[in-house]
Protein backbone atom coordinates (compact mmCIF):
# COMPACT_ATOMS: atom_id res chain seq x y z
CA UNK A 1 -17.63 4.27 16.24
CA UNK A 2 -20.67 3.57 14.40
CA UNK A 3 -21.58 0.14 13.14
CA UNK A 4 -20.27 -0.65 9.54
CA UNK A 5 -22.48 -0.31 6.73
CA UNK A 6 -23.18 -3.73 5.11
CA UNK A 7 -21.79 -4.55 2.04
CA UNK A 8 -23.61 -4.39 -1.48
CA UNK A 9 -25.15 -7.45 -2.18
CA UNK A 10 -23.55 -6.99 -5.98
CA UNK A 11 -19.99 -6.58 -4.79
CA UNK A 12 -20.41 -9.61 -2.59
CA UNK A 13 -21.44 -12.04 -5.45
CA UNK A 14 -18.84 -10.72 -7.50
CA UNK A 15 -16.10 -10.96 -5.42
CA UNK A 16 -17.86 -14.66 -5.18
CA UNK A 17 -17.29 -14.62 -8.81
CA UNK A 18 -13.32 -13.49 -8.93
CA UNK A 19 -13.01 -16.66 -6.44
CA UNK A 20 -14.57 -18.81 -8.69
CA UNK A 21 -12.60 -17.70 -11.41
CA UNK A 22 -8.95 -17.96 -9.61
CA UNK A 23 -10.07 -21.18 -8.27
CA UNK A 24 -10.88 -22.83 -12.10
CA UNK A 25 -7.84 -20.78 -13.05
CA UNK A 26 -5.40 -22.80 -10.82
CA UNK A 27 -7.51 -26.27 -11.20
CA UNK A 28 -7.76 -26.15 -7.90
CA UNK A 29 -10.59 -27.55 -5.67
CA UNK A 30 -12.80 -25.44 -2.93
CA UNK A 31 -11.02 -27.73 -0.32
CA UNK A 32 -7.48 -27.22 -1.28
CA UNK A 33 -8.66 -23.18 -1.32
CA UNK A 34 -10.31 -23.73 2.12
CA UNK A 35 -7.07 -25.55 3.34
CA UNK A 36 -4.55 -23.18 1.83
CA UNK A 37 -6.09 -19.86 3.40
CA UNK A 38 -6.94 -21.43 6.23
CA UNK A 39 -10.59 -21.76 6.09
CA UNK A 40 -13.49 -24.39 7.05
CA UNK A 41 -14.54 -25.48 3.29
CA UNK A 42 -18.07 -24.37 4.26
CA UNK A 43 -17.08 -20.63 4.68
CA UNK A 44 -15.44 -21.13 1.52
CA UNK A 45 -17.87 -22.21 -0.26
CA UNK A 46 -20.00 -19.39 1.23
CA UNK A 47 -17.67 -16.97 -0.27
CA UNK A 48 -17.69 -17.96 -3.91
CA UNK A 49 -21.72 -17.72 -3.41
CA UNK A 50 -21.64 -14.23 -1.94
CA UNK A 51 -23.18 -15.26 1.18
CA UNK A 52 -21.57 -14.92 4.94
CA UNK A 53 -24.10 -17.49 5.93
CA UNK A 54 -26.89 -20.05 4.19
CA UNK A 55 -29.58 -19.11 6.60
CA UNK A 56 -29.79 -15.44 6.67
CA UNK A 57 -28.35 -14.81 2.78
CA UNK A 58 -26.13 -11.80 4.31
CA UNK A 59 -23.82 -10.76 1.72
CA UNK A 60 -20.49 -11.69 2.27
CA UNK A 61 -18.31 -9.39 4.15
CA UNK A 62 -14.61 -11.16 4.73
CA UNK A 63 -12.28 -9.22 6.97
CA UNK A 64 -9.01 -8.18 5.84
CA UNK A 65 -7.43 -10.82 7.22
CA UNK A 66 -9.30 -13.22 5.12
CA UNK A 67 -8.59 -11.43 2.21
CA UNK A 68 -4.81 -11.77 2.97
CA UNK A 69 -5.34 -15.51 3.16
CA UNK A 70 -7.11 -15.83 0.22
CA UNK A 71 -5.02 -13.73 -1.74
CA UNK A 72 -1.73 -16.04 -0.39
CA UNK A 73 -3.61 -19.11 -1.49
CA UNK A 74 -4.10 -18.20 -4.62
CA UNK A 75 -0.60 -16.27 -5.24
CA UNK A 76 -1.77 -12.79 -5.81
CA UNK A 77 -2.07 -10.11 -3.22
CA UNK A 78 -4.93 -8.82 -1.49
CA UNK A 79 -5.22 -5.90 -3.40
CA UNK A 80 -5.76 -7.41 -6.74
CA UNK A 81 -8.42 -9.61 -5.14
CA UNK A 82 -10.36 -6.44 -4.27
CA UNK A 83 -9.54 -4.78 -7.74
CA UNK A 84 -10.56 -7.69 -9.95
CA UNK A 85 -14.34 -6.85 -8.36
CA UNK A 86 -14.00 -4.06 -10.48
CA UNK A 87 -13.09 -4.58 -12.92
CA UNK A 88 -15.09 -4.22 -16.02
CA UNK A 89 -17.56 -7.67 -16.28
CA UNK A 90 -20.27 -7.60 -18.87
CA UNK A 91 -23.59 -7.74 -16.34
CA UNK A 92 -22.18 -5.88 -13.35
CA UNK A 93 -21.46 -2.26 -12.98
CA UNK A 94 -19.17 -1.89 -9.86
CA UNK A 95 -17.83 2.04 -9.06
CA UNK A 96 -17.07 3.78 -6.40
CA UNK A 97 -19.69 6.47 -5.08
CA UNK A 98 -19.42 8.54 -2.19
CA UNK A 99 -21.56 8.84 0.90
CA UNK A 100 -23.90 11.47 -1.13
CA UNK A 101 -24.16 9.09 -4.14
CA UNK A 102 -21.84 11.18 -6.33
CA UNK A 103 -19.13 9.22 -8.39
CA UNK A 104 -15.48 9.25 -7.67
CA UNK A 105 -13.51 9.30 -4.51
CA UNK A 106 -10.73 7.40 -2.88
CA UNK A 107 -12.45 5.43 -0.83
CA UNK A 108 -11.04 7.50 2.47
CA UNK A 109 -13.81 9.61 4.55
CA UNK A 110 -17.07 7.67 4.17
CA UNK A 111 -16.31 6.70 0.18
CA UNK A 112 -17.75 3.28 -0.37
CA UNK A 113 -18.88 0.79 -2.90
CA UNK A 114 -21.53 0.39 -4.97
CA UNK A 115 -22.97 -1.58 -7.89
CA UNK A 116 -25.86 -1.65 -10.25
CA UNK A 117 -27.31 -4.51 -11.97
CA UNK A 118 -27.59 -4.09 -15.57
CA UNK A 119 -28.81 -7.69 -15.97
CA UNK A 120 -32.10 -7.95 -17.61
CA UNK A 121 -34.70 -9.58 -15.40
């Protein structure tokens, strides 16, 4: 099996971003997140930043499982975690593209993510 591709950077910090925004949402704390799904508060905290860790700045790249978790603490499901990434948000364009760069797909057979950055720099 060959060796997952790594995540956009983009989808990472937005998926940071839908934390964030469940998290302020509830008026809950990073802590009582961390504690509900089961997590240290540090890898929490790396989550809503986009990061998997502070040294290397690897996007993050939660397994399923951690998903589920999340998606428990904050009483939604997993599914509407991963579809609130994209949804449309004013300086992110999330879609799906297939291996060959080409829009659309289902996400089955090599389909993945990607993003562009409309912000202005």
């Amino acid at each position: 099996m060959p060796a997952p591709k790594p995540i956009d950077p983009l989808v990472a910090t937005r998926f940071g971003e839908v934390l964030q925004s469940l998290r302020a949402e509830k008026g809950l704390a990073q802590e009582e997140v961390a504690h509900r799904a089961k997590l240290s508060r540090n890898y929490y905290q790396l989550l809503e930043q986009g990061l998997s860790s502070r040294t290397g700045r690897t996007p993050a790249n939660p397994s399923l499982a951690v998903l589920i978790d999340l998606a428990q603490a904050f009483d939604t499901t997993a599914e509407r975690l991963v579809a609130e990434i994209f949804e449309p948000h004013p300086d992110v364009d999330v879609e799906w593209r297939g291996r060959d760069g080409s829009g659309g797909g289902n996400g089955r057979d090599g389909t993945s993510f990607g993003a562009h950055d409309s912000r202005r720099r």
